[in-house]
PDB file of N, CA and C in Angstrom:
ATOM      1  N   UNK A   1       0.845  -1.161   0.000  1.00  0.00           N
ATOM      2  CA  UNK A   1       0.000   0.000   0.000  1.00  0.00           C
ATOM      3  C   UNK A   1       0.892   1.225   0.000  1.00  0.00           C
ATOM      4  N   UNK A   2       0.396   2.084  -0.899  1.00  0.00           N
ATOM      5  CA  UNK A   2       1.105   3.741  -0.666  1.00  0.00           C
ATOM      6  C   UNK A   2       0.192   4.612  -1.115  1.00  0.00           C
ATOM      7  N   UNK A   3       0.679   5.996   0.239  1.00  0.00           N
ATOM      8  CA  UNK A   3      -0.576   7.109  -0.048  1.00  0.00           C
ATOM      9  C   UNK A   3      -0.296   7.850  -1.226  1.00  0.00           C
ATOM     10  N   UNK A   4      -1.144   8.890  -1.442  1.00  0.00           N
ATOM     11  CA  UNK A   4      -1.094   9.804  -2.386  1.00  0.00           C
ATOM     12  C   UNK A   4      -1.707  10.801  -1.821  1.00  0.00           C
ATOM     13  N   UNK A   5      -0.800  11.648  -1.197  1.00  0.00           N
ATOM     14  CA  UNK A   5      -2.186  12.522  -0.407  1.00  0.00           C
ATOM     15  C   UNK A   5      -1.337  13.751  -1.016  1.00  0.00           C
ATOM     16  N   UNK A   6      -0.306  14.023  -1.233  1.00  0.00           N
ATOM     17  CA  UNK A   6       0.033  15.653  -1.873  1.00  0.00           C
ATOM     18  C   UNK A   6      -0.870  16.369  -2.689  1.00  0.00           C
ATOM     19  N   UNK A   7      -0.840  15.222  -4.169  1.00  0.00           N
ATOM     20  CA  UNK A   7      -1.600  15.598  -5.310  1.00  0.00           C
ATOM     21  C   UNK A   7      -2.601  14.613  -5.467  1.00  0.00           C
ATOM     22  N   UNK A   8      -3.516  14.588  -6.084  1.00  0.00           N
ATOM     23  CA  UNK A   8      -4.586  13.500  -6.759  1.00  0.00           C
ATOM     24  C   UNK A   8      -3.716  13.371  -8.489  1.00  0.00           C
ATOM     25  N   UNK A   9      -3.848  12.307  -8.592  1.00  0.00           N
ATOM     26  CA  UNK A   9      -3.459  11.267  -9.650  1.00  0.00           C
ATOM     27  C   UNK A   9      -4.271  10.373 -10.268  1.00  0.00           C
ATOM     28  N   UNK A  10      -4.248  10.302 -11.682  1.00  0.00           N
ATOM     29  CA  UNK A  10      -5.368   9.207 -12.293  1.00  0.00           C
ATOM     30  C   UNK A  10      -4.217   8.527 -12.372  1.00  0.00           C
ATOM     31  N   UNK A  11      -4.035   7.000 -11.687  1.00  0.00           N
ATOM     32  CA  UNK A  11      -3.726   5.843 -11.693  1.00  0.00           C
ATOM     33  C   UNK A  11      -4.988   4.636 -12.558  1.00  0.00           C
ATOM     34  N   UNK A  12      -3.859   4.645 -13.645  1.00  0.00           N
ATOM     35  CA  UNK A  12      -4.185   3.313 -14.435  1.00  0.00           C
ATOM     36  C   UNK A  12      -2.817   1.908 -14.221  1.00  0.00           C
ATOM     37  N   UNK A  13      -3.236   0.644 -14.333  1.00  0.00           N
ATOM     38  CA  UNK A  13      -2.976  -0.296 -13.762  1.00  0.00           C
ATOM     39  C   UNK A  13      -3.082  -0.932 -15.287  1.00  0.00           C
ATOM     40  N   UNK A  14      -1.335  -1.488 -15.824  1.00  0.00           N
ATOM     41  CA  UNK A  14      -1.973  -2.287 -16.988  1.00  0.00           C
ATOM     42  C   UNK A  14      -1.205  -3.486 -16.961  1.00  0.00           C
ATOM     43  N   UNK A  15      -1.435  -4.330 -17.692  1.00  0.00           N
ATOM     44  CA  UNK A  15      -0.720  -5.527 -18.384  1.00  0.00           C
ATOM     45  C   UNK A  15       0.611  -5.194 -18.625  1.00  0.00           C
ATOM     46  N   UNK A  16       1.988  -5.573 -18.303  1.00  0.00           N
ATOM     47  CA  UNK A  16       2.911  -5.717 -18.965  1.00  0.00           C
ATOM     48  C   UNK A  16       3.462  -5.448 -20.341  1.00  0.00           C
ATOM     49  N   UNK A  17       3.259  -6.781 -20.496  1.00  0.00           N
ATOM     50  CA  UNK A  17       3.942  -7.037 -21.784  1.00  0.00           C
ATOM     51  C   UNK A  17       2.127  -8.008 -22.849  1.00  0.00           C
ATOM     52  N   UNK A  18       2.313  -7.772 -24.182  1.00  0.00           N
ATOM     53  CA  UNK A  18       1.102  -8.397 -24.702  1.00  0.00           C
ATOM     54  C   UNK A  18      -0.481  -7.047 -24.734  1.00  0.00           C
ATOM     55  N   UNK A  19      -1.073  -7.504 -24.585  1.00  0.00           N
ATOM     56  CA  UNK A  19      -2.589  -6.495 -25.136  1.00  0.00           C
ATOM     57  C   UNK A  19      -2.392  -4.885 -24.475  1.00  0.00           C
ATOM     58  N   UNK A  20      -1.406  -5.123 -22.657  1.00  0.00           N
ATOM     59  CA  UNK A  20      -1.734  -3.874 -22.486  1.00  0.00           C
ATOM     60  C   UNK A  20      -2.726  -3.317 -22.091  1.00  0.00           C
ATOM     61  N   UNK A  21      -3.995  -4.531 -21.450  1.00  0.00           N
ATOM     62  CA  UNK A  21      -4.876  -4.167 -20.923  1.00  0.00           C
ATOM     63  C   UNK A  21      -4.783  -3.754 -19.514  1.00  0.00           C
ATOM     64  N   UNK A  22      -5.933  -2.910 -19.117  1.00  0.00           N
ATOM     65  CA  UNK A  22      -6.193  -2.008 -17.700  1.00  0.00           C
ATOM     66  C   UNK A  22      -6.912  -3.345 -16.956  1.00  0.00           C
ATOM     67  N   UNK A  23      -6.211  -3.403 -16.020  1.00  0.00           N
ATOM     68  CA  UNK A  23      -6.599  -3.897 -14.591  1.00  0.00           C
ATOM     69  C   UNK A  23      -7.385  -3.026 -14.049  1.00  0.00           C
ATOM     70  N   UNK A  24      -8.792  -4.010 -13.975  1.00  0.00           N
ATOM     71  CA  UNK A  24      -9.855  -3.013 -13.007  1.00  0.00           C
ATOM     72  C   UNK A  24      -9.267  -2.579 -11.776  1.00  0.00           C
ATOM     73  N   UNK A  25     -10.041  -1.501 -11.192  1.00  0.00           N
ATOM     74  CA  UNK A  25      -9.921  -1.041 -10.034  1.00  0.00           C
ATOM     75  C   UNK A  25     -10.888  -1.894  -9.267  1.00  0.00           C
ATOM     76  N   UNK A  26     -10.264  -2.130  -7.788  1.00  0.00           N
ATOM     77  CA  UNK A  26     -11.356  -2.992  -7.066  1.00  0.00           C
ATOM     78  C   UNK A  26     -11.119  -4.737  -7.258  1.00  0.00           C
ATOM     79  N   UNK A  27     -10.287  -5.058  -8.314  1.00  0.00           N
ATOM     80  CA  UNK A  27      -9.790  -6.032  -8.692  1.00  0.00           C
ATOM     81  C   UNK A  27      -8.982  -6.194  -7.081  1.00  0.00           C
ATOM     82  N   UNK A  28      -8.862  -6.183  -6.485  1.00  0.00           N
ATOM     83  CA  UNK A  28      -8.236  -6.436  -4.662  1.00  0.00           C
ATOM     84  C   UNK A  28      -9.182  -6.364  -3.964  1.00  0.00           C
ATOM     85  N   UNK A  29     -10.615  -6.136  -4.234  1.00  0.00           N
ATOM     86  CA  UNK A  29     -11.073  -6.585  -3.327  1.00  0.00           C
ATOM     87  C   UNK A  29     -12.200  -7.428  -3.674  1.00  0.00           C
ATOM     88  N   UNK A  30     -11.998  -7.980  -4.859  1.00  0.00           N
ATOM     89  CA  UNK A  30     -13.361  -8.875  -5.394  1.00  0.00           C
ATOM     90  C   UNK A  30     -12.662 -10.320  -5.094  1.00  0.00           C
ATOM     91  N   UNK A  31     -11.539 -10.459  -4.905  1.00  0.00           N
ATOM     92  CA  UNK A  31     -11.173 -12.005  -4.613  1.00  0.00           C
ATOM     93  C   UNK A  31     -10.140 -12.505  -3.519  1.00  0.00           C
ATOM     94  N   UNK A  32     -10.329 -13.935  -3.310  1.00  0.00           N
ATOM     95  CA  UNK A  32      -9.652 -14.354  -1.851  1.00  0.00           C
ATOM     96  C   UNK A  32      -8.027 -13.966  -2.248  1.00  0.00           C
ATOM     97  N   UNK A  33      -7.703 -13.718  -0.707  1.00  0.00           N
ATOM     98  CA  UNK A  33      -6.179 -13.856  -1.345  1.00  0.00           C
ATOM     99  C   UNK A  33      -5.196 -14.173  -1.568  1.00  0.00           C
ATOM    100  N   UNK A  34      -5.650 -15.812  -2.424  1.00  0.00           N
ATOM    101  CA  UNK A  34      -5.129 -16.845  -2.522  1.00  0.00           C
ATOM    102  C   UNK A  34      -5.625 -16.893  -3.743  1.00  0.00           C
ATOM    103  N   UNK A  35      -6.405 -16.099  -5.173  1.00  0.00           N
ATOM    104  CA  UNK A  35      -6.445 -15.824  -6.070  1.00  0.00           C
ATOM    105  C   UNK A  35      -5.826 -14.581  -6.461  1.00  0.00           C
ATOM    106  N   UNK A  36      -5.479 -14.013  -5.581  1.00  0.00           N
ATOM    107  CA  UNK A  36      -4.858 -12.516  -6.464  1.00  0.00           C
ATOM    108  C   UNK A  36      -3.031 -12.483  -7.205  1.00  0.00           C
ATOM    109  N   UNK A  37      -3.361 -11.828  -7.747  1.00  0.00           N
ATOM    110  CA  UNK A  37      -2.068 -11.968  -8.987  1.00  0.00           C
ATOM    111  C   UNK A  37      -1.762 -10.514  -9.168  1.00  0.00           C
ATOM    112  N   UNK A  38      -0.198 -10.864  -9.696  1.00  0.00           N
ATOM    113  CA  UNK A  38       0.650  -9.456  -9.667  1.00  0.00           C
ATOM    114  C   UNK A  38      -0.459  -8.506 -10.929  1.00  0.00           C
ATOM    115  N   UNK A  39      -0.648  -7.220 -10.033  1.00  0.00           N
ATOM    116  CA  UNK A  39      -1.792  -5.902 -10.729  1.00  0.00           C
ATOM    117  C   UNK A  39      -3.104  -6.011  -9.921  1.00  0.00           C
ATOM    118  N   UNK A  40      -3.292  -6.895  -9.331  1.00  0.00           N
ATOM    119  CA  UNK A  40      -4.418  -6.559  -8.712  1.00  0.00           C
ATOM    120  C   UNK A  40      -4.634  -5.487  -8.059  1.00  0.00           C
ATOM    121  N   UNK A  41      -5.693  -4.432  -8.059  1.00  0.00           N
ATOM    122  CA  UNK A  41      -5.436  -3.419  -7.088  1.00  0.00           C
ATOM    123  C   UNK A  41      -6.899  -2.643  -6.412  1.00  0.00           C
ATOM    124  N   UNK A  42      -6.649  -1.526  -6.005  1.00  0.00           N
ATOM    125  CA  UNK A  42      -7.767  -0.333  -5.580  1.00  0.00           C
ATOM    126  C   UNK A  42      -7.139   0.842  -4.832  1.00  0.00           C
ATOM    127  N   UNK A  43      -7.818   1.975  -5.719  1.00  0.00           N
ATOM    128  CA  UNK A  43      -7.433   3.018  -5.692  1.00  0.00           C
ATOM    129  C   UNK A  43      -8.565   3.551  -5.035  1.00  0.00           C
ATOM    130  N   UNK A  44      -8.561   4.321  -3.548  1.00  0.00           N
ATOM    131  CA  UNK A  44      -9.416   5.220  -2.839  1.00  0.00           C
ATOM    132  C   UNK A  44      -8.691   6.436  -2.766  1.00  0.00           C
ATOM    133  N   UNK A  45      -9.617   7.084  -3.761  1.00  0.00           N
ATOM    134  CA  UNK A  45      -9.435   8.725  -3.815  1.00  0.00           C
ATOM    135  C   UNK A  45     -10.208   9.689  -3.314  1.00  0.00           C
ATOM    136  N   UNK A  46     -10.633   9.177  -1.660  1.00  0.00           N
ATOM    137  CA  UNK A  46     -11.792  10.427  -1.367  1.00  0.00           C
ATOM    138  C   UNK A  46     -10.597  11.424  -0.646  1.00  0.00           C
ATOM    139  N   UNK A  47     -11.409  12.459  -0.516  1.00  0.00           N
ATOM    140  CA  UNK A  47     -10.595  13.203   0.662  1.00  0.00           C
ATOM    141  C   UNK A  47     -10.002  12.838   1.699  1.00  0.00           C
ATOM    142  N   UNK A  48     -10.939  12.220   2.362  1.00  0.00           N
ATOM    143  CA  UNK A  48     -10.096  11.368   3.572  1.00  0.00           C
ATOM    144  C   UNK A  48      -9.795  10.463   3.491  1.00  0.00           C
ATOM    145  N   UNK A  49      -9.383   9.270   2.468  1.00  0.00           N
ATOM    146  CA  UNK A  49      -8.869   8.221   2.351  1.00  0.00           C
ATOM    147  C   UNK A  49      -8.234   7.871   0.878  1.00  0.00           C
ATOM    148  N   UNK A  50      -6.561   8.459   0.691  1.00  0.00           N
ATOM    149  CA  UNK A  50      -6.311   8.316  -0.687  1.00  0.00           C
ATOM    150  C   UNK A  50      -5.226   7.039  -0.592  1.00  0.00           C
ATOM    151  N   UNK A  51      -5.685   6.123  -0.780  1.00  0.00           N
ATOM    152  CA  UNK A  51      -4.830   5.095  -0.900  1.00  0.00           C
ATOM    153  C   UNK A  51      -4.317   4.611  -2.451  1.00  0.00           C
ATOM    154  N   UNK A  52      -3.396   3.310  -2.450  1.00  0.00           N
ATOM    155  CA  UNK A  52      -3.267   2.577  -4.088  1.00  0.00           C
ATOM    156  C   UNK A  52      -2.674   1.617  -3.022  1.00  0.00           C
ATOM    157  N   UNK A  53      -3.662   0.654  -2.704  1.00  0.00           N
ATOM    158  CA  UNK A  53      -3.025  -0.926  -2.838  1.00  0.00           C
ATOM    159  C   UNK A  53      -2.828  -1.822  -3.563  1.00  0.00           C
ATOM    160  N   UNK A  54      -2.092  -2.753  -3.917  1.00  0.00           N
ATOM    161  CA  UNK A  54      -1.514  -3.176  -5.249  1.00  0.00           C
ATOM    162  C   UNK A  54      -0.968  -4.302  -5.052  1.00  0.00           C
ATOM    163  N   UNK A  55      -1.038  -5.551  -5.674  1.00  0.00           N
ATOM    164  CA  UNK A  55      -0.610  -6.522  -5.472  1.00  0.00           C
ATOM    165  C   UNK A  55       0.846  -6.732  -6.281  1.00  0.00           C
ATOM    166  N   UNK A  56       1.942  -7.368  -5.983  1.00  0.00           N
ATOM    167  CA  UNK A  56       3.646  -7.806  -6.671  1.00  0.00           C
ATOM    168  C   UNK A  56       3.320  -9.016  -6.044  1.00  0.00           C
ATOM    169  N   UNK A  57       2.994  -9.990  -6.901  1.00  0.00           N
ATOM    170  CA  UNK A  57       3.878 -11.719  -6.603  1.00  0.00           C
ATOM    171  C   UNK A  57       3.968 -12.623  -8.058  1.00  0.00           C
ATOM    172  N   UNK A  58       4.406 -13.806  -8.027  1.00  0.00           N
ATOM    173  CA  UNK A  58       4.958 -14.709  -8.987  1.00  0.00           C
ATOM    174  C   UNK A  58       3.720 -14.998  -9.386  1.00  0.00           C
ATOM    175  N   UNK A  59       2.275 -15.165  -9.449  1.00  0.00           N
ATOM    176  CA  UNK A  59       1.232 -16.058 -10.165  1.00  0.00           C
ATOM    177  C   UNK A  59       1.222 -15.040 -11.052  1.00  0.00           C
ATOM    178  N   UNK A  60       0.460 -15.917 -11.970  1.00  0.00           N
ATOM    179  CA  UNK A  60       0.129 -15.742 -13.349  1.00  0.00           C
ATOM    180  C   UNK A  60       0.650 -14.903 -14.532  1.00  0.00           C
ATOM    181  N   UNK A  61       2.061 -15.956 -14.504  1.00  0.00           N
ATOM    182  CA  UNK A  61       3.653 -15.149 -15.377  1.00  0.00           C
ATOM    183  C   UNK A  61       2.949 -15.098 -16.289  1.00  0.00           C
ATOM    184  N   UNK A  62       2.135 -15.641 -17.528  1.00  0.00           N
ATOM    185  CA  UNK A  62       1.710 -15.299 -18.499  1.00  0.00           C
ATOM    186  C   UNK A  62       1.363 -14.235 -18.926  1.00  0.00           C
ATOM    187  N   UNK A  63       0.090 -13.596 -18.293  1.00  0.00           N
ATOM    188  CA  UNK A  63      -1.234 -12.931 -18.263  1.00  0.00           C
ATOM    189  C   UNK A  63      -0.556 -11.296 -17.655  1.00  0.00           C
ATOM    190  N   UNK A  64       0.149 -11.134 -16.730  1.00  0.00           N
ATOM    191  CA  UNK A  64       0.489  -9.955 -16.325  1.00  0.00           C
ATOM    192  C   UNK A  64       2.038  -9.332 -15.655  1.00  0.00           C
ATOM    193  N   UNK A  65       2.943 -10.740 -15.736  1.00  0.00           N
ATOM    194  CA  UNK A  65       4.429 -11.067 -15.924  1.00  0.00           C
ATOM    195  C   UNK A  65       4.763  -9.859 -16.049  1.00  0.00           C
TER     196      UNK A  65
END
């Protein structure tokens, strides 16, 4: 997890290498976490709560490697 509280930032979350697709937001908190894979994340941008938690581990070298 790391804040962002100086500035507000549009954080996009993508694929690596291959299509380059955007990792939903909220993607960290729709599954156990024993399914989550490196990009998973969620971004809370209210006033009082600006977070970006974010998942880094070894599953699914293919897809987001």
């Amino acid at each position: 997890m790391t804040n962002f509280t100086d500035v507000r930032v549009a954080i996009n979350v993508t694929t690596k290498y291959g299509s380059g697709d955007i990792i939903a937001n909220k993607s960290y908190l729709s599954k156990l976490e024993s399914e989550l894979v490196s990009g998973d994340n969620v971004i809370f941008n209210q006033t009082e709560v600006r977070e970006f938690k974010f998942v880094i581990n070894g599953k699914n070298l293919t897809d987001r490697g």
